[in-house]
C-alpha atoms as a PDB file:
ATOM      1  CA  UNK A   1     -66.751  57.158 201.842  1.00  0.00           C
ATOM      2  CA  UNK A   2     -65.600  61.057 201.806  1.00  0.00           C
ATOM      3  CA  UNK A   3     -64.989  61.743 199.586  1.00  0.00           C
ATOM      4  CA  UNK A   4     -63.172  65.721 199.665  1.00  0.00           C
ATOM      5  CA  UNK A   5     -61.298  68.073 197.219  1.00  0.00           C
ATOM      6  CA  UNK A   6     -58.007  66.245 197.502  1.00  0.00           C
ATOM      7  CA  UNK A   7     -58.724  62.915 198.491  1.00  0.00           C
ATOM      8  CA  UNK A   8     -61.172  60.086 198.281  1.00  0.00           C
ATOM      9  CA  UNK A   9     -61.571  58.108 201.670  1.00  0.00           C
ATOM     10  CA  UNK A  10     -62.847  54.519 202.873  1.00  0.00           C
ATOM     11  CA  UNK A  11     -63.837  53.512 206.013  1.00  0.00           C
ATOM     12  CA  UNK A  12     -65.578  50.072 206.901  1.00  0.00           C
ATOM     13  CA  UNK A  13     -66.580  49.384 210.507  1.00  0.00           C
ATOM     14  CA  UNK A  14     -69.572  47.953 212.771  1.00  0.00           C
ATOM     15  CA  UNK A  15     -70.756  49.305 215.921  1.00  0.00           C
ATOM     16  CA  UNK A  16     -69.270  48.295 218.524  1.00  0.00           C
ATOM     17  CA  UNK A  17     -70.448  46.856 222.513  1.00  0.00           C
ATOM     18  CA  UNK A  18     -69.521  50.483 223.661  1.00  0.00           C
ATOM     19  CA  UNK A  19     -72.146  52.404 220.888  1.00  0.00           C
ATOM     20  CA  UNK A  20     -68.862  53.137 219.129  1.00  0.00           C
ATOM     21  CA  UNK A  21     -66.752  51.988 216.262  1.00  0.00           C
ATOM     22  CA  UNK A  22     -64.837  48.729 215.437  1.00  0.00           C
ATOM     23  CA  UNK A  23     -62.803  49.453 212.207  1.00  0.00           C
ATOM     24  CA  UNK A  24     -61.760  46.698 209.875  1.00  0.00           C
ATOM     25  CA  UNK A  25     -60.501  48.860 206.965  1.00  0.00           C
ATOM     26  CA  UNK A  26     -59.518  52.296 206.017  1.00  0.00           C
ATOM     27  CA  UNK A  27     -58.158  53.398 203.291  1.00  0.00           C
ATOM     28  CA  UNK A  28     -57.357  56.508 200.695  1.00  0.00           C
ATOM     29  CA  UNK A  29     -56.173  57.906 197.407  1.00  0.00           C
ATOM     30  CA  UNK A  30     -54.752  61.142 196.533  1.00  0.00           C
ATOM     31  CA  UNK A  31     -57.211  62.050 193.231  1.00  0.00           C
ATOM     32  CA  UNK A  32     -57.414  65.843 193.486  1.00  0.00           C
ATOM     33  CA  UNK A  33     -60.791  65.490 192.078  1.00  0.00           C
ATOM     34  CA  UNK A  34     -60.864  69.504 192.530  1.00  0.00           C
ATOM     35  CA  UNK A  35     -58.347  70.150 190.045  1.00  0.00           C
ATOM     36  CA  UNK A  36     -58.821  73.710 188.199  1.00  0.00           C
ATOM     37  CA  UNK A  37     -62.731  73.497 190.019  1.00  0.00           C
ATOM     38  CA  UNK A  38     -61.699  77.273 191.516  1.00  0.00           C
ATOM     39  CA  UNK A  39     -60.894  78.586 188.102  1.00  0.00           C
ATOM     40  CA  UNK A  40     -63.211  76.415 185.645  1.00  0.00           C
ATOM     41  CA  UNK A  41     -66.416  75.697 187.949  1.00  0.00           C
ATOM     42  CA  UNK A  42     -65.978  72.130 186.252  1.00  0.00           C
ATOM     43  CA  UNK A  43     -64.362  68.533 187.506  1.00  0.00           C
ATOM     44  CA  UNK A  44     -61.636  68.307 184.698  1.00  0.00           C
ATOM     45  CA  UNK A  45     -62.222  64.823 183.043  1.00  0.00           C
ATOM     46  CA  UNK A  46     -58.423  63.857 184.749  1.00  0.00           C
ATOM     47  CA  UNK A  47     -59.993  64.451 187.582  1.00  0.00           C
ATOM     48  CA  UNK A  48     -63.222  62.279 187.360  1.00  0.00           C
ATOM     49  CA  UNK A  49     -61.208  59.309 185.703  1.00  0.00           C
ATOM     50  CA  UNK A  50     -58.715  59.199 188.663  1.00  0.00           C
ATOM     51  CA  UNK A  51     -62.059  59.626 191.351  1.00  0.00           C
ATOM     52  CA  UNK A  52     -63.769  56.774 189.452  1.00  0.00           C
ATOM     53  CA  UNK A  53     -60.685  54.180 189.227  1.00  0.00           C
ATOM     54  CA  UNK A  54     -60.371  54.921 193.361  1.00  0.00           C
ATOM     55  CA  UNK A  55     -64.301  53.863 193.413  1.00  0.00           C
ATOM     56  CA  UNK A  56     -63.795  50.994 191.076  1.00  0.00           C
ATOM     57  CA  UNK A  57     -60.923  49.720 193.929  1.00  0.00           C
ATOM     58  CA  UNK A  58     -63.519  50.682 196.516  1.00  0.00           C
ATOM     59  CA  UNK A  59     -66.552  48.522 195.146  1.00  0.00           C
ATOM     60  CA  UNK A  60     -64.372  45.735 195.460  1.00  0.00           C
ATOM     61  CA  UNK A  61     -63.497  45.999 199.215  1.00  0.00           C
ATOM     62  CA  UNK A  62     -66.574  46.657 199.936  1.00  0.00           C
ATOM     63  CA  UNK A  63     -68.141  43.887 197.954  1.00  0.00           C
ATOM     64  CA  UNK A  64     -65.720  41.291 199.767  1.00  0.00           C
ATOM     65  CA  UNK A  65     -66.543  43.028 203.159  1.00  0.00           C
ATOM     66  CA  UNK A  66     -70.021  42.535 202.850  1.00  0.00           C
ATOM     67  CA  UNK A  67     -71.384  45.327 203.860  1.00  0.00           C
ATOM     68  CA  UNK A  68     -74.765  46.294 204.623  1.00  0.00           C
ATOM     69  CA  UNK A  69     -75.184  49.994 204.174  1.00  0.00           C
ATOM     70  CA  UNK A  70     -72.811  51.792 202.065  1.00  0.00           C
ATOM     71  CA  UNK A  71     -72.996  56.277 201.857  1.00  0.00           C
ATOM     72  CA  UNK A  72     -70.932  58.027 199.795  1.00  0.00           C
ATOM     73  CA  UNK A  73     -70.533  61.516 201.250  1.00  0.00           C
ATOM     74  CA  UNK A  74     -69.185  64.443 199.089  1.00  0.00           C
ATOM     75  CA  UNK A  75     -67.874  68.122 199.982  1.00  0.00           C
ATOM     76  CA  UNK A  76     -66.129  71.238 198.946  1.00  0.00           C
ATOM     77  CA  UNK A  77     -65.690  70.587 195.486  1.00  0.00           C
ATOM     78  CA  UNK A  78     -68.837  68.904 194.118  1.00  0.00           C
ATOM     79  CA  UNK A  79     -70.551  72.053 195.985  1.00  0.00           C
ATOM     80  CA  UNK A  80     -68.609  74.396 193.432  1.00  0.00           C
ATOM     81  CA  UNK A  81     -69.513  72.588 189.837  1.00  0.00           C
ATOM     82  CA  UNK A  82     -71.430  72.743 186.552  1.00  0.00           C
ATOM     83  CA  UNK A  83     -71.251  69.486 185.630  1.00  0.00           C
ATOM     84  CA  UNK A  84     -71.891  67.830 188.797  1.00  0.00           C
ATOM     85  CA  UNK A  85     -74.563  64.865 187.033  1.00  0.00           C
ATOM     86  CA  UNK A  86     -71.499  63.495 185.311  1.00  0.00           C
ATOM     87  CA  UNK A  87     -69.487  62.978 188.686  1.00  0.00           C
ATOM     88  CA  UNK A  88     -73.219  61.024 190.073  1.00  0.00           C
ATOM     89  CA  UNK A  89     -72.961  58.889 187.340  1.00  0.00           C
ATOM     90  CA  UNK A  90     -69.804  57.651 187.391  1.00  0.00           C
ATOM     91  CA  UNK A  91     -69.742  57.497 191.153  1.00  0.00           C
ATOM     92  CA  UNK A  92     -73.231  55.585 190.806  1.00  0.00           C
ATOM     93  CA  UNK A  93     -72.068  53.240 188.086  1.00  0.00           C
ATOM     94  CA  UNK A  94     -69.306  52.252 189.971  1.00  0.00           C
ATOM     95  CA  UNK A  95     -70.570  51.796 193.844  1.00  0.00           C
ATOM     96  CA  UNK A  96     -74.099  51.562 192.742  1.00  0.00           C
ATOM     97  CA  UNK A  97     -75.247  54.396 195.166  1.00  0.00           C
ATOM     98  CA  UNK A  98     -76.095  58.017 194.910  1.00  0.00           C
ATOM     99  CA  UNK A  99     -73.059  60.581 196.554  1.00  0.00           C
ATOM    100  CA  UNK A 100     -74.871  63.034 199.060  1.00  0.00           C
ATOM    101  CA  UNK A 101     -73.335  66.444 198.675  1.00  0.00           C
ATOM    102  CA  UNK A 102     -73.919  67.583 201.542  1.00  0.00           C
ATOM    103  CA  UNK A 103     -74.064  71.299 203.218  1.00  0.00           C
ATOM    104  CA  UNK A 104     -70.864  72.991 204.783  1.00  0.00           C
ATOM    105  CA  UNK A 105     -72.686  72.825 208.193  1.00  0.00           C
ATOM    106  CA  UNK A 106     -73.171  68.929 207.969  1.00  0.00           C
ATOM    107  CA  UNK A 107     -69.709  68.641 206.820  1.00  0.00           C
ATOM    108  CA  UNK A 108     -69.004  70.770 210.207  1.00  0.00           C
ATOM    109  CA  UNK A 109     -70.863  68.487 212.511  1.00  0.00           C
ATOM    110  CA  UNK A 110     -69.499  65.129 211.236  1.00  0.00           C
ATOM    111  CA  UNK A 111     -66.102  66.662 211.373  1.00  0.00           C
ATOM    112  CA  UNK A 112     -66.492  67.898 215.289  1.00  0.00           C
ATOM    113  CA  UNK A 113     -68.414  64.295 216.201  1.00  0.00           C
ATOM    114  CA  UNK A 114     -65.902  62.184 214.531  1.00  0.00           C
ATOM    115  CA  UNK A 115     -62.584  64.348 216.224  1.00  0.00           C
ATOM    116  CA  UNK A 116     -64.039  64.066 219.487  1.00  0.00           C
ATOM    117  CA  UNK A 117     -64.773  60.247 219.093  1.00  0.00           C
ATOM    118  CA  UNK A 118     -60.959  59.684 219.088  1.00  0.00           C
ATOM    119  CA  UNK A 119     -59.611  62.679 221.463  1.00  0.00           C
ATOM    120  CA  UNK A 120     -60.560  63.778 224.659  1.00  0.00           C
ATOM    121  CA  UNK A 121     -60.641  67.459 225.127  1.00  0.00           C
ATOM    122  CA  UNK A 122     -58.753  68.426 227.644  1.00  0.00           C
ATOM    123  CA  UNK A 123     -60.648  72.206 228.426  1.00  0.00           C
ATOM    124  CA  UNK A 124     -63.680  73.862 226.697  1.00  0.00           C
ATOM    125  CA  UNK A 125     -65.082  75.117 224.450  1.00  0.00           C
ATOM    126  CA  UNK A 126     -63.423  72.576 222.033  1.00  0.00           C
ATOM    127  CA  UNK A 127     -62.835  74.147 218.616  1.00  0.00           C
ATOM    128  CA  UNK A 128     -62.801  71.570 215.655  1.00  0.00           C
ATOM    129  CA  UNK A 129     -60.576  72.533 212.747  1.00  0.00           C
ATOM    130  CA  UNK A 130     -61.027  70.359 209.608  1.00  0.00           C
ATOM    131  CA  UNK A 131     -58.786  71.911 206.717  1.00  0.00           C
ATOM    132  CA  UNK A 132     -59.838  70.254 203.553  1.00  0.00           C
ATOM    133  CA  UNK A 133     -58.739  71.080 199.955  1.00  0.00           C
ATOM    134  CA  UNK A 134     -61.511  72.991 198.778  1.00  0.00           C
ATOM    135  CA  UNK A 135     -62.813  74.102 202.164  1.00  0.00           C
ATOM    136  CA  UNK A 136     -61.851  74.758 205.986  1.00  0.00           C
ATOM    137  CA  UNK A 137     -64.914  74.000 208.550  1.00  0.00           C
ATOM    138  CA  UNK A 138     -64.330  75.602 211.993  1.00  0.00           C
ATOM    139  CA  UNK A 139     -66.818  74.418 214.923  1.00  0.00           C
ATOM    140  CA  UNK A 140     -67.083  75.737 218.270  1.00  0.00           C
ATOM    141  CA  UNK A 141     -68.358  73.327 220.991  1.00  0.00           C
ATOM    142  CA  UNK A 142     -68.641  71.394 223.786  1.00  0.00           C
ATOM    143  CA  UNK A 143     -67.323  68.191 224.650  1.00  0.00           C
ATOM    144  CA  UNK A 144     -70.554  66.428 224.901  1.00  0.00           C
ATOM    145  CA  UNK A 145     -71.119  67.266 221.421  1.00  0.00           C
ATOM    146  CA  UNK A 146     -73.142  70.290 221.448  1.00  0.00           C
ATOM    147  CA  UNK A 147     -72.230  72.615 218.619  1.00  0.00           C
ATOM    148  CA  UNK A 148     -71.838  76.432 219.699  1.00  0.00           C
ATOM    149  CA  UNK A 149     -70.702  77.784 216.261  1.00  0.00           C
ATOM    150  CA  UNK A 150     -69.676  76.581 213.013  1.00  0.00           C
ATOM    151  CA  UNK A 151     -68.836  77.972 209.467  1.00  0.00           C
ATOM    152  CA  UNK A 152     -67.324  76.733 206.349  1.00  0.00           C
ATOM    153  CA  UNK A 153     -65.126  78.847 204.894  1.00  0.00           C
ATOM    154  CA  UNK A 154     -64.062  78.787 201.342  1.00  0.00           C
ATOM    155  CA  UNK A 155     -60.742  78.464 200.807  1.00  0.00           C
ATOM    156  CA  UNK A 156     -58.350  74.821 201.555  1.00  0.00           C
ATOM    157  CA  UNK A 157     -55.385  73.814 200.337  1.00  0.00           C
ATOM    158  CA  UNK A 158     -56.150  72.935 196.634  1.00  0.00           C
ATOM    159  CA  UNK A 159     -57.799  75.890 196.460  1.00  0.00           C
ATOM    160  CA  UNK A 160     -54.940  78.430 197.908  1.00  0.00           C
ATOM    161  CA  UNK A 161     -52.451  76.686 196.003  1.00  0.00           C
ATOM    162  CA  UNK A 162     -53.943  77.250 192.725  1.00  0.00           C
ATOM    163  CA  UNK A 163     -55.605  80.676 193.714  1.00  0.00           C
ATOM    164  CA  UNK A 164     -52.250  82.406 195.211  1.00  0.00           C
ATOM    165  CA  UNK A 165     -49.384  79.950 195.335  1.00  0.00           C
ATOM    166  CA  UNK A 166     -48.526  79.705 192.029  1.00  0.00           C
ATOM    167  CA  UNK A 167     -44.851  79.301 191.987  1.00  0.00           C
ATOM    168  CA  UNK A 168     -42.324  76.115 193.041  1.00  0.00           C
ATOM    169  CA  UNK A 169     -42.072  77.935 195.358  1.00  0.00           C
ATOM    170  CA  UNK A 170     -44.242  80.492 195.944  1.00  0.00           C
ATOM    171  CA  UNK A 171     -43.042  83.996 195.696  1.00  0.00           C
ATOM    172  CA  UNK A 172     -42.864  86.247 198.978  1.00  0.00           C
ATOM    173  CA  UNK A 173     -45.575  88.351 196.864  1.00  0.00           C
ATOM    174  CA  UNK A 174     -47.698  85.286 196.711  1.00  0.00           C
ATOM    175  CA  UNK A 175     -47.333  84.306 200.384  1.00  0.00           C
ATOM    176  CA  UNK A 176     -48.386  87.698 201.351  1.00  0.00           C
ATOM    177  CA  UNK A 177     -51.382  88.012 199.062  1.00  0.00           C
ATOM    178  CA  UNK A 178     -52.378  84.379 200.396  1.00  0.00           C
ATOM    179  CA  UNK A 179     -51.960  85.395 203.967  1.00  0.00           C
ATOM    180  CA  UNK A 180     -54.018  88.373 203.299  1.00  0.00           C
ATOM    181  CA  UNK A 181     -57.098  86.669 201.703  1.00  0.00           C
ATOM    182  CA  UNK A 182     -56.940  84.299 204.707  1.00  0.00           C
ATOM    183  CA  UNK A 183     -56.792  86.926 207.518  1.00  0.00           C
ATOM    184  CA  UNK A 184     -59.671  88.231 205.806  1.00  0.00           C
ATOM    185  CA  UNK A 185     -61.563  85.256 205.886  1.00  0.00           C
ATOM    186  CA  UNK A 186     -60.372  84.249 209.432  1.00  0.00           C
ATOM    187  CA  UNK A 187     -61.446  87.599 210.832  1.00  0.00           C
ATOM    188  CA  UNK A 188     -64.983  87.760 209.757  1.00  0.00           C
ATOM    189  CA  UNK A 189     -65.712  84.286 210.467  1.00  0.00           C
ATOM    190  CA  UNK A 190     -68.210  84.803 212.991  1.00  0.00           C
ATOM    191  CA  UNK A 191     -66.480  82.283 215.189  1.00  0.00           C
ATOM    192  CA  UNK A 192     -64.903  83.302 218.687  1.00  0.00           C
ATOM    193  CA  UNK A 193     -61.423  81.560 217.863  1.00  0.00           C
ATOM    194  CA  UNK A 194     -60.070  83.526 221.066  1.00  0.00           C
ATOM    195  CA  UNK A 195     -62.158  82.136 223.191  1.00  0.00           C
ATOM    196  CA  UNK A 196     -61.150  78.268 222.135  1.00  0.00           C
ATOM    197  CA  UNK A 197     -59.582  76.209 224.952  1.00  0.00           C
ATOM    198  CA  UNK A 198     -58.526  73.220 223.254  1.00  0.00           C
ATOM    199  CA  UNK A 199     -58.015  72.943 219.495  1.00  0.00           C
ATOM    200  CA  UNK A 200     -58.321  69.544 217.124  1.00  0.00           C
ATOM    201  CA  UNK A 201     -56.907  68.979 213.643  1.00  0.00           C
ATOM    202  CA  UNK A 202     -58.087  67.089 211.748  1.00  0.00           C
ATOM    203  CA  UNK A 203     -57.474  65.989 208.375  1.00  0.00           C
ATOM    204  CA  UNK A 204     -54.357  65.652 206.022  1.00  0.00           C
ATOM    205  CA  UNK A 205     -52.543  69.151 206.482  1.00  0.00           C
ATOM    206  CA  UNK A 206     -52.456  68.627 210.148  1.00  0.00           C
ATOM    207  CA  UNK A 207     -51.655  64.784 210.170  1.00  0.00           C
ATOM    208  CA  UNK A 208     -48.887  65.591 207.411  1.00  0.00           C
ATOM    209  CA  UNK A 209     -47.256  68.749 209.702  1.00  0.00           C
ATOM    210  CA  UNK A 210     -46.970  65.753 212.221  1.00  0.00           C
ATOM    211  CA  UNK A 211     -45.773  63.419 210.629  1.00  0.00           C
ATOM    212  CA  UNK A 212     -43.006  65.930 209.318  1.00  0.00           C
ATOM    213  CA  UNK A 213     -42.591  67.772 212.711  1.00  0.00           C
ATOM    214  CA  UNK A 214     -41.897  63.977 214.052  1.00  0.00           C
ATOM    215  CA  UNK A 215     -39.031  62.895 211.122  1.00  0.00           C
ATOM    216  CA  UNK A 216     -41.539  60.142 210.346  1.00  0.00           C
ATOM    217  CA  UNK A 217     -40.157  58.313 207.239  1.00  0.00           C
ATOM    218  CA  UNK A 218     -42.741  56.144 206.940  1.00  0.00           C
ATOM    219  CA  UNK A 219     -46.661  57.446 207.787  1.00  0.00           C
ATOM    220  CA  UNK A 220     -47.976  56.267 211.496  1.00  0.00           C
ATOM    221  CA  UNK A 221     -51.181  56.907 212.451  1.00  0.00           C
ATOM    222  CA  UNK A 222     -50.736  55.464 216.002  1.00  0.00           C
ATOM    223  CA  UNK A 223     -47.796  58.277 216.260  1.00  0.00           C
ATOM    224  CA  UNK A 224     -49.804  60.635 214.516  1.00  0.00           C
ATOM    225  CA  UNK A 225     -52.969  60.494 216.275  1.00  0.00           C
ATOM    226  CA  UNK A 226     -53.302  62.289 219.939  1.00  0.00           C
ATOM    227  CA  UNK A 227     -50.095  63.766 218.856  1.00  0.00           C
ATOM    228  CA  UNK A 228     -49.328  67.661 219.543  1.00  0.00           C
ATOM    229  CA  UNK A 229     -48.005  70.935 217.661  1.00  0.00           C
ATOM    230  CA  UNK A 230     -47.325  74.439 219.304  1.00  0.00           C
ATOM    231  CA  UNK A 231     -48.521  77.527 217.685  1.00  0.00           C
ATOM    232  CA  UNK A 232     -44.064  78.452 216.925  1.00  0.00           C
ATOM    233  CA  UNK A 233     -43.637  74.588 215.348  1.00  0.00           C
ATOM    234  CA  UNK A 234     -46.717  75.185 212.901  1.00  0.00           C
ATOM    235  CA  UNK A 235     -45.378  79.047 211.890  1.00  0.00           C
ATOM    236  CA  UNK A 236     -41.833  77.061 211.325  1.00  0.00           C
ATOM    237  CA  UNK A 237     -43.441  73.922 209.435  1.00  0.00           C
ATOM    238  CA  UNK A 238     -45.394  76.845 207.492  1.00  0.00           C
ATOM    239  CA  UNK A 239     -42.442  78.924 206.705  1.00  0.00           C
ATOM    240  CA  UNK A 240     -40.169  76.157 205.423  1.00  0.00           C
ATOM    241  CA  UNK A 241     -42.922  75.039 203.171  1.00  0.00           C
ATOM    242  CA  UNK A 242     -44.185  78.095 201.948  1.00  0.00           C
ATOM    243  CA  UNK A 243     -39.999  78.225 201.023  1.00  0.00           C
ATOM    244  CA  UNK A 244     -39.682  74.898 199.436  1.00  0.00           C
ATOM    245  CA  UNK A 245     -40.229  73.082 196.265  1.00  0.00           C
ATOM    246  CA  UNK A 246     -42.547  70.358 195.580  1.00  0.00           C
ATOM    247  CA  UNK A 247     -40.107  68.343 195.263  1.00  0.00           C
ATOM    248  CA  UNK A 248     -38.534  69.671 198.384  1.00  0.00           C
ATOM    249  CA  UNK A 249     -41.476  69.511 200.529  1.00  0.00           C
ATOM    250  CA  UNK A 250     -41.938  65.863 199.141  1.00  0.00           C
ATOM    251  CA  UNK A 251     -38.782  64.623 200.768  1.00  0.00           C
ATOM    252  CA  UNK A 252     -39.632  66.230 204.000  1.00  0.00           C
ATOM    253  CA  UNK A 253     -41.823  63.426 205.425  1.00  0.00           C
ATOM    254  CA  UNK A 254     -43.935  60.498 204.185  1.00  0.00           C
ATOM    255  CA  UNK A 255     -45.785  62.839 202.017  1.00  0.00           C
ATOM    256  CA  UNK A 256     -47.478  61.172 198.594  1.00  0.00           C
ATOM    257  CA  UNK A 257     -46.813  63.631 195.804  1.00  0.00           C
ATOM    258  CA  UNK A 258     -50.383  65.068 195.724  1.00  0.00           C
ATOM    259  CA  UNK A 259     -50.211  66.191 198.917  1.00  0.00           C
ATOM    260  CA  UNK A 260     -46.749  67.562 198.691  1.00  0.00           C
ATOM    261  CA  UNK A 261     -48.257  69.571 195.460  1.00  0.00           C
ATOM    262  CA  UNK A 262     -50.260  71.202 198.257  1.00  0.00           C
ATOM    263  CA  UNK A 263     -49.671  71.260 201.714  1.00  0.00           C
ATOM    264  CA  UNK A 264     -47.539  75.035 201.559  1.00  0.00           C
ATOM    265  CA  UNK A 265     -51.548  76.284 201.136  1.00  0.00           C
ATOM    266  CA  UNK A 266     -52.542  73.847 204.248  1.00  0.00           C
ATOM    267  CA  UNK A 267     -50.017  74.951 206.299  1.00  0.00           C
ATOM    268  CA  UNK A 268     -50.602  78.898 205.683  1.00  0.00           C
ATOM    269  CA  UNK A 269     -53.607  78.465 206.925  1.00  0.00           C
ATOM    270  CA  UNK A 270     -53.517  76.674 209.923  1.00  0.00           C
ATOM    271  CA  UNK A 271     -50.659  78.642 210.893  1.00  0.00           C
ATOM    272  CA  UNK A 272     -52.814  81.861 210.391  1.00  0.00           C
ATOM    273  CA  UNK A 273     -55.871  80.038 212.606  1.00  0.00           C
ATOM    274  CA  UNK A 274     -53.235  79.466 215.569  1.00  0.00           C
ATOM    275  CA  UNK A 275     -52.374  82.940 215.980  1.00  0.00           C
ATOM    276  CA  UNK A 276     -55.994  83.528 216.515  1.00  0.00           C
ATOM    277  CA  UNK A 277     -56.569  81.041 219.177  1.00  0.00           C
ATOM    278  CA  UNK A 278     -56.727  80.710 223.153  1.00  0.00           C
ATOM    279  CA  UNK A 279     -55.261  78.137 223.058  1.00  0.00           C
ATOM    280  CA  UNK A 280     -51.144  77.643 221.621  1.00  0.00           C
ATOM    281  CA  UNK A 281     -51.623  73.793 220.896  1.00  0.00           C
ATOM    282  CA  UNK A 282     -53.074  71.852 218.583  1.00  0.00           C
ATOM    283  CA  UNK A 283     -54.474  68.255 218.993  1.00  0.00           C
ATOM    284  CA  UNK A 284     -53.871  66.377 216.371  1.00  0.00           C
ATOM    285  CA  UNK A 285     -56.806  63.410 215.409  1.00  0.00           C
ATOM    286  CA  UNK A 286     -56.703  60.832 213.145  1.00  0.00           C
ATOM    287  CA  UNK A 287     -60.617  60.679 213.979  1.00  0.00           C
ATOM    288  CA  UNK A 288     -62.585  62.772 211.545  1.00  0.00           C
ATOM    289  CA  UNK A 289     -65.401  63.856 209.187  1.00  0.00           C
ATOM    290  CA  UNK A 290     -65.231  59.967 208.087  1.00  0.00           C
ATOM    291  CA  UNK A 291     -65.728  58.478 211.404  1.00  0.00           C
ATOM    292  CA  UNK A 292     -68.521  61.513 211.997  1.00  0.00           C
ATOM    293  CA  UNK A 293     -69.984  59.599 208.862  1.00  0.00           C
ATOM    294  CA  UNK A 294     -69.895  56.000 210.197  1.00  0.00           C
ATOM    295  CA  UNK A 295     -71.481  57.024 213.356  1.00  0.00           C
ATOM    296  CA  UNK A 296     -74.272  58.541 212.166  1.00  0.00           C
ATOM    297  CA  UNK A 297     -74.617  55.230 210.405  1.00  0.00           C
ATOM    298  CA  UNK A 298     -74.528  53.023 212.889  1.00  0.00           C
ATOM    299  CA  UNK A 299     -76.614  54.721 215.252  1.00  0.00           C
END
């Protein structure tokens, strides 16, 4: 399980004849388990409740799976809390196992292992871009898996949103103070973005400009994953949702409200990342941090 700033993911697979993985499940819930963590440096108890009914459903599948090893893996927001022992004991009460909150470099490497487990780069260096809720991990590498760089930077979706984005929508005064902040962050990174030759998304901002870019109406991950944006699609995608309602944005693709709520932040950033790249397309993976996880579990 991932269990991230927005979402709570499962994924239950064995290792296949090749050394990789066979999935027989995947799944994931929309919990925002980050909610006001920016402002209050505390899960709000909405929060936690929703988190701990998607682990309830959870224990269940992976009861009737039978599995044999179960980790629960935790990032951006449980990094950021006071009252983090109440979040391990609900998670342990429910899935009878400790979460691992683990560092933003980890989170980098299982990110760039599991993207490149379900794309072939086409050039190198191979830059991994994992925009999360709380946090957005950049990683520099090669396509046998050797890390150059990686950072995690601060700042997600969630966490832009309720930072900058305030209004439904967002004010032009908002947008520019939220592309500010991000420029800032982009620029002294420490990564050589420029130098990037083939650039992966991963995770729900990037699947969701997709699936919008592509008129889905109902979410495909076969048409999703492998799938392409340009540098120009991602600025439009950004601008019309940086210009949009919630509500708006909701009815713009197979978007579950909770991600609607927040994807204007998402897309500000990766649009901001692309203009910094050496590369004008993006990769688009269904493979990520989650299959980096499973892996490293089975190997």
């Amino acid at each position: 399980m991932d269990c991230g700033t927005n979402s709570i993911r499962l994924l239950i697979a064995s290792r296949g004849a090749d050394g990789g993985l066979v999935e027989h499940d995947r799944r994931l819930e929309l919990v925002r388990l980050g909610q006001e963590v920016d402002a209050t440096g505390r899960f709000h108890p909405d929060a936690l409740a929703r988190t701990f009914t998607a682990c309830e459903e959870f224990a269940s599948v992976i009861e009737e799976a039978g599995c044999a090893r179960v980790r629960f893996v935790a990032t951006s927001a449980a990094r950021d809390v006071s009252n983090r022992d109440e979040f391990f004991a609900g998670v342990r009460r429910c899935l009878g196992v400790d979460p691992e909150v683990i560092a933003g470099t980890e989170e980098a490497s299982l990110s760039f292992g599991g993207a490149l487990s379900g794309v072939a780069a086409a050039a190198e260096p191979v830059l991994v871009v994992d925009c999360g809720g709380g946090s957005t991990e950049l990683v520099l590498g090669h396509r046998d898996g050797h890390i150059l760089q990686s950072v995690s930077l601060d700042v997600g979706s969630v966490r832009l949103r309720e930072r900058f984005l305030h209004g439904d929508p967002p004010t032009a005064e908002q947008v520019h103070e939220a592309r500010r902040f991000v420029r800032g962050l982009l620029d002294g990174c420490g990564i050589d973005l420029a130098g990037a030759r083939t650039a992966i998304g991963v995770a729900g901002t990037v699947t969701s400009l997709s699936a919008i870019h592509q008129g889905l109406v109902d979410y495909d991950r076969a048409k999703v994953h492998r799938s392409t944006l340009t540098a120009a699609t991602i600025h439009s995608l950004a601008e019309r949702l940086l210009a949009a309602t919630v509500d708006e944005a909701e009815a713009m693709g197979p978007l579950k409200r909770r991600r609607a709520e927040v994807i204007c932040g998402g897309a500000l950033i990766i649009d901001e990342l692309m203009s910094r790249l050496g590369t004008d397309e993006l990769v688009v993976s269904e493979t990520d941090i989650l299959d980096g996880i499973a892996l490293a579990m089975v190997r």
